[in-house]
PDB file of N, CA and C in Angstrom:
ATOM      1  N   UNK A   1     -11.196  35.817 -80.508  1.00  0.00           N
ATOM      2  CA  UNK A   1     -12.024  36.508 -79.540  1.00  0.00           C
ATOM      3  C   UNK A   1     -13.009  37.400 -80.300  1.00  0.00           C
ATOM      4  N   UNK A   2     -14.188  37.634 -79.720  1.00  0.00           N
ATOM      5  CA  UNK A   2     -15.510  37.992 -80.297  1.00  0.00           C
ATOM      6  C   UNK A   2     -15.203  39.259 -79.933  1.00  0.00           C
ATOM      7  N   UNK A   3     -15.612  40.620 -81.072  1.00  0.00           N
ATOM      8  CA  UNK A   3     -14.955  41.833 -80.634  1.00  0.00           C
ATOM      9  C   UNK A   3     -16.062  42.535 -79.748  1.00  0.00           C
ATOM     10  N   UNK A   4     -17.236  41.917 -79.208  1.00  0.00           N
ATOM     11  CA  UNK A   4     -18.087  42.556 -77.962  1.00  0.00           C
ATOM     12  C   UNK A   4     -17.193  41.975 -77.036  1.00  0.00           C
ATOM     13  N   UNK A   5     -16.573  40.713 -76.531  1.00  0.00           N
ATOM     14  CA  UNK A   5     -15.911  40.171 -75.492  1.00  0.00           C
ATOM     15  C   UNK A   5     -14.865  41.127 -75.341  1.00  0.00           C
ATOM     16  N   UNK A   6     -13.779  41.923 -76.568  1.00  0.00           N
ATOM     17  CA  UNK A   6     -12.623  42.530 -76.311  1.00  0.00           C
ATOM     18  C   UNK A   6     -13.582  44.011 -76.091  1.00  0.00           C
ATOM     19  N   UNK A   7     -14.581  44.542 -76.866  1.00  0.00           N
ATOM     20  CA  UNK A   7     -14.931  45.576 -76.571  1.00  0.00           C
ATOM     21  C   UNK A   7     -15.122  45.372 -74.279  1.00  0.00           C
ATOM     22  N   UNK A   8     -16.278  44.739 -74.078  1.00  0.00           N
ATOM     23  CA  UNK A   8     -15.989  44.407 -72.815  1.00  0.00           C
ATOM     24  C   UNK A   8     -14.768  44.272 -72.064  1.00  0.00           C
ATOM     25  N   UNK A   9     -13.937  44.066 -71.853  1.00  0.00           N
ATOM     26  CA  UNK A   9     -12.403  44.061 -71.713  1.00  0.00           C
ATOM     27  C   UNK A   9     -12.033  45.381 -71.559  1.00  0.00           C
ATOM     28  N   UNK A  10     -12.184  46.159 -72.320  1.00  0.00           N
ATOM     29  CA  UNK A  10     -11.381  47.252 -72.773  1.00  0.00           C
ATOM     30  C   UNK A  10     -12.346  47.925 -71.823  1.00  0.00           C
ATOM     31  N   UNK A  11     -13.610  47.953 -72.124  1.00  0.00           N
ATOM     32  CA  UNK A  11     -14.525  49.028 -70.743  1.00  0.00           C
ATOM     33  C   UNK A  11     -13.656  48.533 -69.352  1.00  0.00           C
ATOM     34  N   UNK A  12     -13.835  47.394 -69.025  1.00  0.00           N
ATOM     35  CA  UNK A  12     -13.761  47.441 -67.567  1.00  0.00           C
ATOM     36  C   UNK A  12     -12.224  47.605 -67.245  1.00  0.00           C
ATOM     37  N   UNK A  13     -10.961  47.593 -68.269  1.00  0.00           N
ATOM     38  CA  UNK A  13      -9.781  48.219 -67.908  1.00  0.00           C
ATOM     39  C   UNK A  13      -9.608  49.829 -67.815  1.00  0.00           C
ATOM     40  N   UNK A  14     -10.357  50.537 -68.372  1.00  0.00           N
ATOM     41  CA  UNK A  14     -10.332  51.460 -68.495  1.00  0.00           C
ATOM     42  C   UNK A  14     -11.466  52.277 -66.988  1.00  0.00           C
ATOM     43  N   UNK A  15     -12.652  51.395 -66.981  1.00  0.00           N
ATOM     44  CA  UNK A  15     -12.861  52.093 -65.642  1.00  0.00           C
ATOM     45  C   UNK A  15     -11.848  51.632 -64.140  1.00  0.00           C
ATOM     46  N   UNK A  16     -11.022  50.700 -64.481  1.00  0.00           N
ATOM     47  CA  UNK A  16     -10.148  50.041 -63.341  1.00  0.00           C
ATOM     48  C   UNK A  16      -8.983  51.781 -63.352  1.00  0.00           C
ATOM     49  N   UNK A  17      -8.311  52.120 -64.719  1.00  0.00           N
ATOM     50  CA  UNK A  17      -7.782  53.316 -64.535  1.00  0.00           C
ATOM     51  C   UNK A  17      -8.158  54.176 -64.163  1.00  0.00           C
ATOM     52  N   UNK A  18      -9.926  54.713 -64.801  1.00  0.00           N
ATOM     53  CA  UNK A  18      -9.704  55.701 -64.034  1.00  0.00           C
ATOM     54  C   UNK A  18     -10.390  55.926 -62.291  1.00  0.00           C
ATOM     55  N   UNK A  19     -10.614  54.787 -62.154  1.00  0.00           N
ATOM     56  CA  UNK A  19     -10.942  54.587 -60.139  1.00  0.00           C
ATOM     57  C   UNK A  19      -9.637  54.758 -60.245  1.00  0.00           C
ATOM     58  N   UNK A  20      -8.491  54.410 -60.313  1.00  0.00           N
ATOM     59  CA  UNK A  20      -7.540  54.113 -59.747  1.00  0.00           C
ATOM     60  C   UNK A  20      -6.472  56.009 -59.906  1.00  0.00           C
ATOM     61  N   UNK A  21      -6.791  56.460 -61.082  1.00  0.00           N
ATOM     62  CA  UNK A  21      -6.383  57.798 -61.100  1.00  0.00           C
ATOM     63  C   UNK A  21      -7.002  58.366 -59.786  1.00  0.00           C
ATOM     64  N   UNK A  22      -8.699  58.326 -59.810  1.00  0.00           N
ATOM     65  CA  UNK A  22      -9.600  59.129 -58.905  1.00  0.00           C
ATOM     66  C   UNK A  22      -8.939  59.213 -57.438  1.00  0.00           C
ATOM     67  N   UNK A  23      -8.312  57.652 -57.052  1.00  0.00           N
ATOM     68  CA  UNK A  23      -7.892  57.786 -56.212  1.00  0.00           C
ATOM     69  C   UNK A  23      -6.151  57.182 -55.982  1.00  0.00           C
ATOM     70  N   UNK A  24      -5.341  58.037 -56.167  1.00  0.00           N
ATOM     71  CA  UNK A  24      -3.880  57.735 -56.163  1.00  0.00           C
ATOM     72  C   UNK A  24      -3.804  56.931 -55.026  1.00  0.00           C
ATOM     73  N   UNK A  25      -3.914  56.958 -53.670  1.00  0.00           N
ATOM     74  CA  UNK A  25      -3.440  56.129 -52.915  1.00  0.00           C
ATOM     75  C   UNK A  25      -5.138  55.147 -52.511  1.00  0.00           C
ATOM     76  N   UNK A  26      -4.754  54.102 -52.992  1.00  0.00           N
ATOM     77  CA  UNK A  26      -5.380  53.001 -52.595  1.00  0.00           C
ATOM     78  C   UNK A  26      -5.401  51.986 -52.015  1.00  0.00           C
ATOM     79  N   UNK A  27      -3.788  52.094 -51.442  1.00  0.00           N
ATOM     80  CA  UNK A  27      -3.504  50.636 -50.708  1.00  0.00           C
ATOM     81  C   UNK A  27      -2.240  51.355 -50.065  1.00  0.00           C
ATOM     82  N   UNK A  28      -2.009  50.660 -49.135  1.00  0.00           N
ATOM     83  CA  UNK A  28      -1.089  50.830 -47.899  1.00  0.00           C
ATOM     84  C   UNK A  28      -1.350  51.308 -46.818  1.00  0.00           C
ATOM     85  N   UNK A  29      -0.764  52.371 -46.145  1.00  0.00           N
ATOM     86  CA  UNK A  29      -1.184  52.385 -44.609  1.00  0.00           C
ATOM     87  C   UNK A  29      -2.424  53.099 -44.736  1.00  0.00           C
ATOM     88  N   UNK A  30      -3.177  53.150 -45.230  1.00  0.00           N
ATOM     89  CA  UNK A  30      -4.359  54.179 -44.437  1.00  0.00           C
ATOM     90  C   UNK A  30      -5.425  52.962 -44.239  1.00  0.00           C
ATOM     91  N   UNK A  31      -5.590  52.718 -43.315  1.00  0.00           N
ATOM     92  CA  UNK A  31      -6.374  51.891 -42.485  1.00  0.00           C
ATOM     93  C   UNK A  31      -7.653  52.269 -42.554  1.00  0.00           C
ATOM     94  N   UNK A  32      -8.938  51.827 -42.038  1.00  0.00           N
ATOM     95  CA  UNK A  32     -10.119  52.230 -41.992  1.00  0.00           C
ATOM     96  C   UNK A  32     -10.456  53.754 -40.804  1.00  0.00           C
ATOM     97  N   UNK A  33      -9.742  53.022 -39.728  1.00  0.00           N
ATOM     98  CA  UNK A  33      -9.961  53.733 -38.705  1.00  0.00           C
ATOM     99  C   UNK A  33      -8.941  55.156 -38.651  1.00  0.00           C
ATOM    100  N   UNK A  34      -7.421  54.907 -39.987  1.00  0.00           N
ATOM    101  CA  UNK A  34      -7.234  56.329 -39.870  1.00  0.00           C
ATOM    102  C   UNK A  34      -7.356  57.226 -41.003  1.00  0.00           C
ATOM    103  N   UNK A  35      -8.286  56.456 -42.064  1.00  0.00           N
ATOM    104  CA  UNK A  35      -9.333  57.229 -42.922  1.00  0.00           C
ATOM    105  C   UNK A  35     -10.224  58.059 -41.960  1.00  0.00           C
ATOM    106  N   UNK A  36     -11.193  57.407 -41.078  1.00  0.00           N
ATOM    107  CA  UNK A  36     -11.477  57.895 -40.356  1.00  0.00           C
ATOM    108  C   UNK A  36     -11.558  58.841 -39.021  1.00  0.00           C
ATOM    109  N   UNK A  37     -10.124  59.032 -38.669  1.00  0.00           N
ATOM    110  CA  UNK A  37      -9.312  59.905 -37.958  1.00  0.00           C
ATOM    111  C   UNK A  37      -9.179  60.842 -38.489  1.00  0.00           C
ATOM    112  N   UNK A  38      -9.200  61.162 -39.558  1.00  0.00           N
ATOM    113  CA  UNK A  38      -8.655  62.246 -40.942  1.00  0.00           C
ATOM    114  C   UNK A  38      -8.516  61.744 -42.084  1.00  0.00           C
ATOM    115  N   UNK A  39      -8.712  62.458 -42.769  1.00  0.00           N
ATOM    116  CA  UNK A  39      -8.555  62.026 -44.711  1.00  0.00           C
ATOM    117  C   UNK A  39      -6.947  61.596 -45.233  1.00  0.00           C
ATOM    118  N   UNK A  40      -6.433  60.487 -44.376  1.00  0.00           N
ATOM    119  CA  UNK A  40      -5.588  60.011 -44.716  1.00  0.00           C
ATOM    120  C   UNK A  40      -4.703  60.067 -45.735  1.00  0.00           C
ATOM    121  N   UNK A  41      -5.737  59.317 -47.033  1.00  0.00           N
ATOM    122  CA  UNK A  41      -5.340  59.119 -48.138  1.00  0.00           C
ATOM    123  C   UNK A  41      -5.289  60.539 -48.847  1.00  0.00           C
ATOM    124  N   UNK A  42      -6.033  61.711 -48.580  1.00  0.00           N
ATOM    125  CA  UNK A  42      -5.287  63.132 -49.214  1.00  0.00           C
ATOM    126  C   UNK A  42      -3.876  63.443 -48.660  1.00  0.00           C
ATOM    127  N   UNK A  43      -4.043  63.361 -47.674  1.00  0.00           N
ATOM    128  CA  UNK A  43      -2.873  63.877 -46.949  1.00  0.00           C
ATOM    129  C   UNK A  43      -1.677  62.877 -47.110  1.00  0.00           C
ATOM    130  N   UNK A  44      -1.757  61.653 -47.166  1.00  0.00           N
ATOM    131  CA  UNK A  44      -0.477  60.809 -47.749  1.00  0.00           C
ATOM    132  C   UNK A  44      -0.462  60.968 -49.142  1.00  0.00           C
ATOM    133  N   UNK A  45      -0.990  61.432 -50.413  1.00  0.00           N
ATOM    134  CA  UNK A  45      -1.224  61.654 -51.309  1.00  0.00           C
ATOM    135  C   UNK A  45      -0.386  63.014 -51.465  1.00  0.00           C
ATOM    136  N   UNK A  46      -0.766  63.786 -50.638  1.00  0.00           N
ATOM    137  CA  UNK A  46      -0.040  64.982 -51.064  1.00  0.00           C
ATOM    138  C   UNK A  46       1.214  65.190 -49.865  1.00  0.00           C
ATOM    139  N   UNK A  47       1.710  64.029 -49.066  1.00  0.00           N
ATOM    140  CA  UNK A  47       2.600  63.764 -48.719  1.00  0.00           C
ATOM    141  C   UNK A  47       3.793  63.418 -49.661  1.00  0.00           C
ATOM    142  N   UNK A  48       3.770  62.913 -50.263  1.00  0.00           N
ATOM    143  CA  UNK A  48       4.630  61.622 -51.247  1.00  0.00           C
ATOM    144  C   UNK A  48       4.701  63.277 -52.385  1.00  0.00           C
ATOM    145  N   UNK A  49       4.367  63.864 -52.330  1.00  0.00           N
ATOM    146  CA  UNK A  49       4.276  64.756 -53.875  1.00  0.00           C
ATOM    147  C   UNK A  49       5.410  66.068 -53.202  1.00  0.00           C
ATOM    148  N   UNK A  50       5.690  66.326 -51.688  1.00  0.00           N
ATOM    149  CA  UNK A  50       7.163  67.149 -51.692  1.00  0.00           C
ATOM    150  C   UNK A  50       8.171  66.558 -52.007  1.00  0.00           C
ATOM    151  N   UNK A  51       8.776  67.993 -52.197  1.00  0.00           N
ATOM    152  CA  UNK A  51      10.186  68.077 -52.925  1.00  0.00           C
ATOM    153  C   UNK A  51      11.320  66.754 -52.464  1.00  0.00           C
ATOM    154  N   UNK A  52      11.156  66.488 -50.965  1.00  0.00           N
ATOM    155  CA  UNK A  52      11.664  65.529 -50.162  1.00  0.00           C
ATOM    156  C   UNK A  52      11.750  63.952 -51.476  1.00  0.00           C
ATOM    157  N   UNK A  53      10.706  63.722 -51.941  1.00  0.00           N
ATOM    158  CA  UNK A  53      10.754  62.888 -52.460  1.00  0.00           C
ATOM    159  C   UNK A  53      10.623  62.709 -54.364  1.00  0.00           C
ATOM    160  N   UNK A  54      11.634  63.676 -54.600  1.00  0.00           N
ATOM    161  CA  UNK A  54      12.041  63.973 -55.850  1.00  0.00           C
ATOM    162  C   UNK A  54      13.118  65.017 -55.987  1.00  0.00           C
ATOM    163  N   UNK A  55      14.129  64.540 -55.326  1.00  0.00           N
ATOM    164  CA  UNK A  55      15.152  65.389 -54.827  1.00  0.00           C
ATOM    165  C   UNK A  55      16.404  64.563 -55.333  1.00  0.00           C
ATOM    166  N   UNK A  56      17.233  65.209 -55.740  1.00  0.00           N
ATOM    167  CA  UNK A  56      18.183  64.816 -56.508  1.00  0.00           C
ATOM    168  C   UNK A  56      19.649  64.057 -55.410  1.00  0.00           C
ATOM    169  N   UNK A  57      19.146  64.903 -54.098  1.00  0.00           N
ATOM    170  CA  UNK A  57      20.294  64.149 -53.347  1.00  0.00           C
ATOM    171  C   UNK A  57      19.555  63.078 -52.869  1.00  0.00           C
ATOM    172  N   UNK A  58      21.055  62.047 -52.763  1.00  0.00           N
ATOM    173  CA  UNK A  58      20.599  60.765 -52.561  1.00  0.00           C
ATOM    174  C   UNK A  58      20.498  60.340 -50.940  1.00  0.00           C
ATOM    175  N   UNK A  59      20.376  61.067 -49.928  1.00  0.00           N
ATOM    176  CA  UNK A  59      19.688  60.780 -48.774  1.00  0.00           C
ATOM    177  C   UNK A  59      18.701  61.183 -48.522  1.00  0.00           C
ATOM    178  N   UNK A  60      18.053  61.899 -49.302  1.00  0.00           N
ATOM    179  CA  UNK A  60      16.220  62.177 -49.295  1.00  0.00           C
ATOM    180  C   UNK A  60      15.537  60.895 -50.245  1.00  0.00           C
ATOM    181  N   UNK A  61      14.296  60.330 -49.843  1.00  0.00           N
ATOM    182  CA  UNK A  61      13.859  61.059 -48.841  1.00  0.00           C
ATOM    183  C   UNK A  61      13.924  60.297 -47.677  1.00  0.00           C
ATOM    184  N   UNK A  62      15.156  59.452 -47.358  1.00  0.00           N
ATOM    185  CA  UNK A  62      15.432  59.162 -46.036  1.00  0.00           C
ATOM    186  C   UNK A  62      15.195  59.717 -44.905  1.00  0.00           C
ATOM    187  N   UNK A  63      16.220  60.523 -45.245  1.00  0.00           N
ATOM    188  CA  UNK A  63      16.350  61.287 -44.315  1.00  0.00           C
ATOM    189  C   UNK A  63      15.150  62.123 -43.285  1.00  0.00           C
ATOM    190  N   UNK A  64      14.457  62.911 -44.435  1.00  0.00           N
ATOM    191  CA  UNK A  64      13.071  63.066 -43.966  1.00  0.00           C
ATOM    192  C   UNK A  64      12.046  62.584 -43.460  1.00  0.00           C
ATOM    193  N   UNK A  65      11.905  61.176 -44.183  1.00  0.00           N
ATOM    194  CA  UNK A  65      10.965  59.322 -43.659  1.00  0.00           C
ATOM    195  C   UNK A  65      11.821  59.628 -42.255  1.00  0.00           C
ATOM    196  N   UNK A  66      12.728  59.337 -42.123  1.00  0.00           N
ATOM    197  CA  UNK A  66      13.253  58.885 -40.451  1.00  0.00           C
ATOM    198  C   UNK A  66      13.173  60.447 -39.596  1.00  0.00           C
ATOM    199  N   UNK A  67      13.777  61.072 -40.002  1.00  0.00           N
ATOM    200  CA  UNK A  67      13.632  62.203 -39.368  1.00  0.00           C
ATOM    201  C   UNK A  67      11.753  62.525 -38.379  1.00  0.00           C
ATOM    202  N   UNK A  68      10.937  62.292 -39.542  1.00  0.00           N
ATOM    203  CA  UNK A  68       9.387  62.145 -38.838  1.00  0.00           C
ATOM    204  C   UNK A  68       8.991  61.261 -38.297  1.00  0.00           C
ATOM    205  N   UNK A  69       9.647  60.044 -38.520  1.00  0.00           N
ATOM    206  CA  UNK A  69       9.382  58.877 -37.924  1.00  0.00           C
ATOM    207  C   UNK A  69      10.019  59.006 -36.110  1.00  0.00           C
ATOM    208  N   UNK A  70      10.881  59.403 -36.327  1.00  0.00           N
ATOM    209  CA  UNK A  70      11.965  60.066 -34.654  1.00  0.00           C
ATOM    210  C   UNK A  70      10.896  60.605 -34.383  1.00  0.00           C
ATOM    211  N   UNK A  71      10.569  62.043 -34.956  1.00  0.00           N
ATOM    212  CA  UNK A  71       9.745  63.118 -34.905  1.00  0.00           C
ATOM    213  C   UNK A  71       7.984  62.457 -34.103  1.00  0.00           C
ATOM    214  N   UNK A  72       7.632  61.890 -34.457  1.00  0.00           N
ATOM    215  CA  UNK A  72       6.523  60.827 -34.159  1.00  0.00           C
ATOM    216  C   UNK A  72       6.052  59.966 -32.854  1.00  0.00           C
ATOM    217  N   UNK A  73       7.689  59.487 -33.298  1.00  0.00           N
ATOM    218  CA  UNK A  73       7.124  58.502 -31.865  1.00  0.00           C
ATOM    219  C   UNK A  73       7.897  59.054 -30.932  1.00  0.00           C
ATOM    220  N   UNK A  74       8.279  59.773 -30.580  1.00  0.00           N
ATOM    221  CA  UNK A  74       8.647  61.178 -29.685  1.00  0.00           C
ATOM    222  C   UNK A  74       7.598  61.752 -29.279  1.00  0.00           C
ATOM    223  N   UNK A  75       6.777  62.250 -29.822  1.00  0.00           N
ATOM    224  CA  UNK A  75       5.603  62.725 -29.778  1.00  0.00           C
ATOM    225  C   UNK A  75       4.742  61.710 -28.806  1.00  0.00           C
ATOM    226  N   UNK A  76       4.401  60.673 -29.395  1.00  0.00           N
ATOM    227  CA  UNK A  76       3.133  59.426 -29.219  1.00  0.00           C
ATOM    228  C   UNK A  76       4.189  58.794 -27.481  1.00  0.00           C
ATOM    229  N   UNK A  77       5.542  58.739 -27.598  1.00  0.00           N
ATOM    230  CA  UNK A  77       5.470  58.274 -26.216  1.00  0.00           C
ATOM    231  C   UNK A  77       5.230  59.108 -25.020  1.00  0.00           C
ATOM    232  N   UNK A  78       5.158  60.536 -25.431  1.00  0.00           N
ATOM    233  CA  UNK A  78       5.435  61.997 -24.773  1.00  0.00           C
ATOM    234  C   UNK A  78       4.082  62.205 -24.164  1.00  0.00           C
ATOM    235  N   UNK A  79       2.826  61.902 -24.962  1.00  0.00           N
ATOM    236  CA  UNK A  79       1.880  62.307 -24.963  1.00  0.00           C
ATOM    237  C   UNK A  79       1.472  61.667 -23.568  1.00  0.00           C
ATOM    238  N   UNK A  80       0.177  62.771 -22.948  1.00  0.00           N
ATOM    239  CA  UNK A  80       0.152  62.893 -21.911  1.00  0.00           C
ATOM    240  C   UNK A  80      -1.558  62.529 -21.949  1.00  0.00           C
ATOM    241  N   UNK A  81      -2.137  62.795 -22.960  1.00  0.00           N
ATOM    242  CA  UNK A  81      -3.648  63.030 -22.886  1.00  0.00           C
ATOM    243  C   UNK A  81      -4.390  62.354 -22.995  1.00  0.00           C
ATOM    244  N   UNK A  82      -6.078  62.171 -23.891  1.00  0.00           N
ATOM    245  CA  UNK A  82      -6.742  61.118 -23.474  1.00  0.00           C
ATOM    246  C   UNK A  82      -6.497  59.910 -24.614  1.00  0.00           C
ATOM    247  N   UNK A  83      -6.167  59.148 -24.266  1.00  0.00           N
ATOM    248  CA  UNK A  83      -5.880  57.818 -24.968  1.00  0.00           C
ATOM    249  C   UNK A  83      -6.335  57.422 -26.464  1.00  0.00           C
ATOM    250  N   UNK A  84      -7.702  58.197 -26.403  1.00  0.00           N
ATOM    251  CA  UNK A  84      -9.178  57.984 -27.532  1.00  0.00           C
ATOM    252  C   UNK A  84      -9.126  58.945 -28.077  1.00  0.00           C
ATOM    253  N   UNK A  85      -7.972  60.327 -28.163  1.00  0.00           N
ATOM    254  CA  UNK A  85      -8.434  61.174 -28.516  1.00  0.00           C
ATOM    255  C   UNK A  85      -7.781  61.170 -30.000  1.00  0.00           C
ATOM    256  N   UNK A  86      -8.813  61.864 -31.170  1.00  0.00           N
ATOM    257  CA  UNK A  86      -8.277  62.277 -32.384  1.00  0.00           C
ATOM    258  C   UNK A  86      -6.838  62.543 -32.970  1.00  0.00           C
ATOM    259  N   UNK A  87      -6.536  63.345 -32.007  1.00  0.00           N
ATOM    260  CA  UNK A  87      -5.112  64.204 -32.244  1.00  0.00           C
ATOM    261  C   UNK A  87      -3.719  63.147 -31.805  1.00  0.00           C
ATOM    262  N   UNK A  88      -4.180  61.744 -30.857  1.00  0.00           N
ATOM    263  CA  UNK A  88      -3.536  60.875 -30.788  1.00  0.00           C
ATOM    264  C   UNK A  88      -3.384  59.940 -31.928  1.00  0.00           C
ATOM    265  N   UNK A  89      -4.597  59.726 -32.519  1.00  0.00           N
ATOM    266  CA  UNK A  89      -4.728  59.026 -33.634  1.00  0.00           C
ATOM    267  C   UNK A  89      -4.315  59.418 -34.938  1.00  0.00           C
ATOM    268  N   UNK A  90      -4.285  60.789 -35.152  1.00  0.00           N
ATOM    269  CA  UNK A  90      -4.241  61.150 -36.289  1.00  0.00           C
ATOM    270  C   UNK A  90      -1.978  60.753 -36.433  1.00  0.00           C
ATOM    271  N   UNK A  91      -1.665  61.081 -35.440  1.00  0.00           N
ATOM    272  CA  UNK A  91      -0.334  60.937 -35.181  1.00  0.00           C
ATOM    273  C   UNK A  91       0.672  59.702 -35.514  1.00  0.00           C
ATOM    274  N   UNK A  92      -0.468  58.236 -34.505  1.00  0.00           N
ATOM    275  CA  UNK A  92      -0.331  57.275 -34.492  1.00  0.00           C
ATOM    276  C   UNK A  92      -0.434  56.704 -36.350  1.00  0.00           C
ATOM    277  N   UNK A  93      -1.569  57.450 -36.995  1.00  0.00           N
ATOM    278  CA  UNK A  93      -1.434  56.871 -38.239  1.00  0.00           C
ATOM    279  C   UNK A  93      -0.347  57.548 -38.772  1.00  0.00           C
ATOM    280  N   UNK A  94       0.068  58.826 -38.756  1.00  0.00           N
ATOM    281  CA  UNK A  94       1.210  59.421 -39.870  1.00  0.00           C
ATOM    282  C   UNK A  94       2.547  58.247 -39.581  1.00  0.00           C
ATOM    283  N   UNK A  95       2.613  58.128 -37.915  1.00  0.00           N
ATOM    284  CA  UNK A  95       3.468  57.146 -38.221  1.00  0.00           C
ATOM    285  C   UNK A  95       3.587  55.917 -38.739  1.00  0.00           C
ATOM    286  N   UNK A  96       2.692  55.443 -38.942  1.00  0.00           N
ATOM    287  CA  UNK A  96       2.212  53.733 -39.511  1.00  0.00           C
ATOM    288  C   UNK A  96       2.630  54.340 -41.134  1.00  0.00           C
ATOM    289  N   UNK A  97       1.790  55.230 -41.841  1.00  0.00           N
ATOM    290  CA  UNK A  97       2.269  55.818 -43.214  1.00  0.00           C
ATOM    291  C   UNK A  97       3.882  55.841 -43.392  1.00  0.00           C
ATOM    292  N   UNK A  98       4.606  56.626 -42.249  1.00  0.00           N
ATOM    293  CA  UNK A  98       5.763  56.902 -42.590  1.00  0.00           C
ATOM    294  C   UNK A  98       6.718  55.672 -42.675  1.00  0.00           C
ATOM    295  N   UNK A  99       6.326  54.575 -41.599  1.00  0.00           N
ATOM    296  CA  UNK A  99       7.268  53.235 -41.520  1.00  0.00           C
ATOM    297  C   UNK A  99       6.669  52.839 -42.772  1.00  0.00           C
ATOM    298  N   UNK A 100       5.813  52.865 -43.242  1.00  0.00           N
ATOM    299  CA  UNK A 100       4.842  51.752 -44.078  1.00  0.00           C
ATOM    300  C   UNK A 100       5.906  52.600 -45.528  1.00  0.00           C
ATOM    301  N   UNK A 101       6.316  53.584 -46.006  1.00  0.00           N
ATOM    302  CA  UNK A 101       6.747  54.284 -46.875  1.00  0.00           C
ATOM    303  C   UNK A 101       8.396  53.962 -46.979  1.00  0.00           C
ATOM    304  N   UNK A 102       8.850  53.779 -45.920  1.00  0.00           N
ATOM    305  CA  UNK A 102      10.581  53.460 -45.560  1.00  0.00           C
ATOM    306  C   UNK A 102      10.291  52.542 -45.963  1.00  0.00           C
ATOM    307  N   UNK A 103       9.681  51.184 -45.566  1.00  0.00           N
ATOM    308  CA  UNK A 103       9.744  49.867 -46.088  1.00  0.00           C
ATOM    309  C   UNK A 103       9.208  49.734 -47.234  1.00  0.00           C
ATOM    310  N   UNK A 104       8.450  50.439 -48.139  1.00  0.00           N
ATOM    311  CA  UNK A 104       8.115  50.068 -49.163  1.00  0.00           C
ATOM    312  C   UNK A 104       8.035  51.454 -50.368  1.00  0.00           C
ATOM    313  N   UNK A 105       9.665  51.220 -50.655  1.00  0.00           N
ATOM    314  CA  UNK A 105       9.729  52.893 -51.738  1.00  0.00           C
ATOM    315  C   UNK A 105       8.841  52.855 -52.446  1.00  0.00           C
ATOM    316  N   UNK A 106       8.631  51.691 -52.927  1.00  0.00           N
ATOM    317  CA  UNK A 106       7.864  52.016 -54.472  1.00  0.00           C
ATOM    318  C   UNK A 106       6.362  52.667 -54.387  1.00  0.00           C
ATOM    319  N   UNK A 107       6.090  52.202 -52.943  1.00  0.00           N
ATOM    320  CA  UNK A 107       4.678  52.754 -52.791  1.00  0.00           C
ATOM    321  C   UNK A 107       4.498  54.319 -53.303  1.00  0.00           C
ATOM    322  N   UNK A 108       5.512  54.936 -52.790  1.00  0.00           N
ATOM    323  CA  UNK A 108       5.795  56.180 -53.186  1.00  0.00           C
ATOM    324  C   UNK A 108       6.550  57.112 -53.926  1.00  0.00           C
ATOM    325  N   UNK A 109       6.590  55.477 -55.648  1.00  0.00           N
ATOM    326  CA  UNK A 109       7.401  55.680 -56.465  1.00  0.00           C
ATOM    327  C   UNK A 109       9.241  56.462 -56.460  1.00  0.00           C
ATOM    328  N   UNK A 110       9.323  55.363 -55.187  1.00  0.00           N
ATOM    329  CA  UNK A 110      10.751  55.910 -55.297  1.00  0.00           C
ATOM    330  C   UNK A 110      11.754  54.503 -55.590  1.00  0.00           C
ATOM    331  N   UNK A 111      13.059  54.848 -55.675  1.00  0.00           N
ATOM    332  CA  UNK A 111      13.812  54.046 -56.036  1.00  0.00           C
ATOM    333  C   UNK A 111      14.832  54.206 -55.141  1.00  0.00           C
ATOM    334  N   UNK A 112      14.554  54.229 -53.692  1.00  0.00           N
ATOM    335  CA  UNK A 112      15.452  54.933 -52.471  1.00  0.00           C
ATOM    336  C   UNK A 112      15.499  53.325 -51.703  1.00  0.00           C
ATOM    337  N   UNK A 113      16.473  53.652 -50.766  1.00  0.00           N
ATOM    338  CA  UNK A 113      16.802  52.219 -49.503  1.00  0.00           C
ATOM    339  C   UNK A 113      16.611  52.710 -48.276  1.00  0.00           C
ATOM    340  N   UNK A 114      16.227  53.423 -47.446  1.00  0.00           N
ATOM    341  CA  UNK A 114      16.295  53.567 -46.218  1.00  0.00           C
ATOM    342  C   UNK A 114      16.503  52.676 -45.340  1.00  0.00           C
ATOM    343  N   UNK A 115      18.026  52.922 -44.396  1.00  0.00           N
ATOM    344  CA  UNK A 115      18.725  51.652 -43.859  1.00  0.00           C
ATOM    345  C   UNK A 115      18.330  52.003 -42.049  1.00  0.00           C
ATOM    346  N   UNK A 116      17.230  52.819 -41.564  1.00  0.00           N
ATOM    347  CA  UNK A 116      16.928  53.072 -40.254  1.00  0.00           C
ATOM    348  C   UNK A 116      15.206  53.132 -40.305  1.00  0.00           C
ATOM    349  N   UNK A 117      14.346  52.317 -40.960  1.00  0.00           N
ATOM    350  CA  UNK A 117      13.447  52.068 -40.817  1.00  0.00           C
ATOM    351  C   UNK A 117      13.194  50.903 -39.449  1.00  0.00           C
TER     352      UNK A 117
END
């Protein structure tokens, strides 16, 4: 290999890291529309970073994932108001994040099972 071809290589892995630092969550639940509801991806970003999920006992962060997930759609069937509104949406996505997180630890670098997703 021609060392401009590996020099090339090496640029475009390195800007793939750091987009990918810039933005920690890049894939999973944050949808277009609940990017657009609210800044999703900060807020699941600095979701995944409590104590809940670097906790030494081994039913976190189960416990917590389901606990908000109850917490949630409690809420969303409860709700009384306008259908279109923000504060419905913003809800509707935490819960899509939170199932989307039970089913898939690693998203949120864990090494957990949650058996009530």
């Amino acid at each position: 290999m021609k060392k401009s071809e590996l020099r090339r290589i090496i640029k475009e892995e390195i800007k793939k890291i750091q987009i990918k630092e810039q933005s920690p969550i890049s894939a999973g639940p944050c949808s277009p529309d609940c990017q657009a509801a609210f800044n999703c991806k900060q807020w699941l970003s600095s979701m995944i970073q409590l104590p809940n999920f670097s906790s030494s006992n081994p039913n976190q962060p189960c416990n917590f994932i389901e606990f908000k997930i109850d917490q949630l759609t409690t809420w969303i069937s409860n709700f009384t108001g306008n259908p279109s509104s923000q504060q419905l949406m913003q809800k509707q996505c935490k819960l899509t994040a939170f199932q989307y997180i039970c089913n898939n630890p690693s998203f949120a670098g864990g090494t957990y099972s949650c058996s009530n997703c």
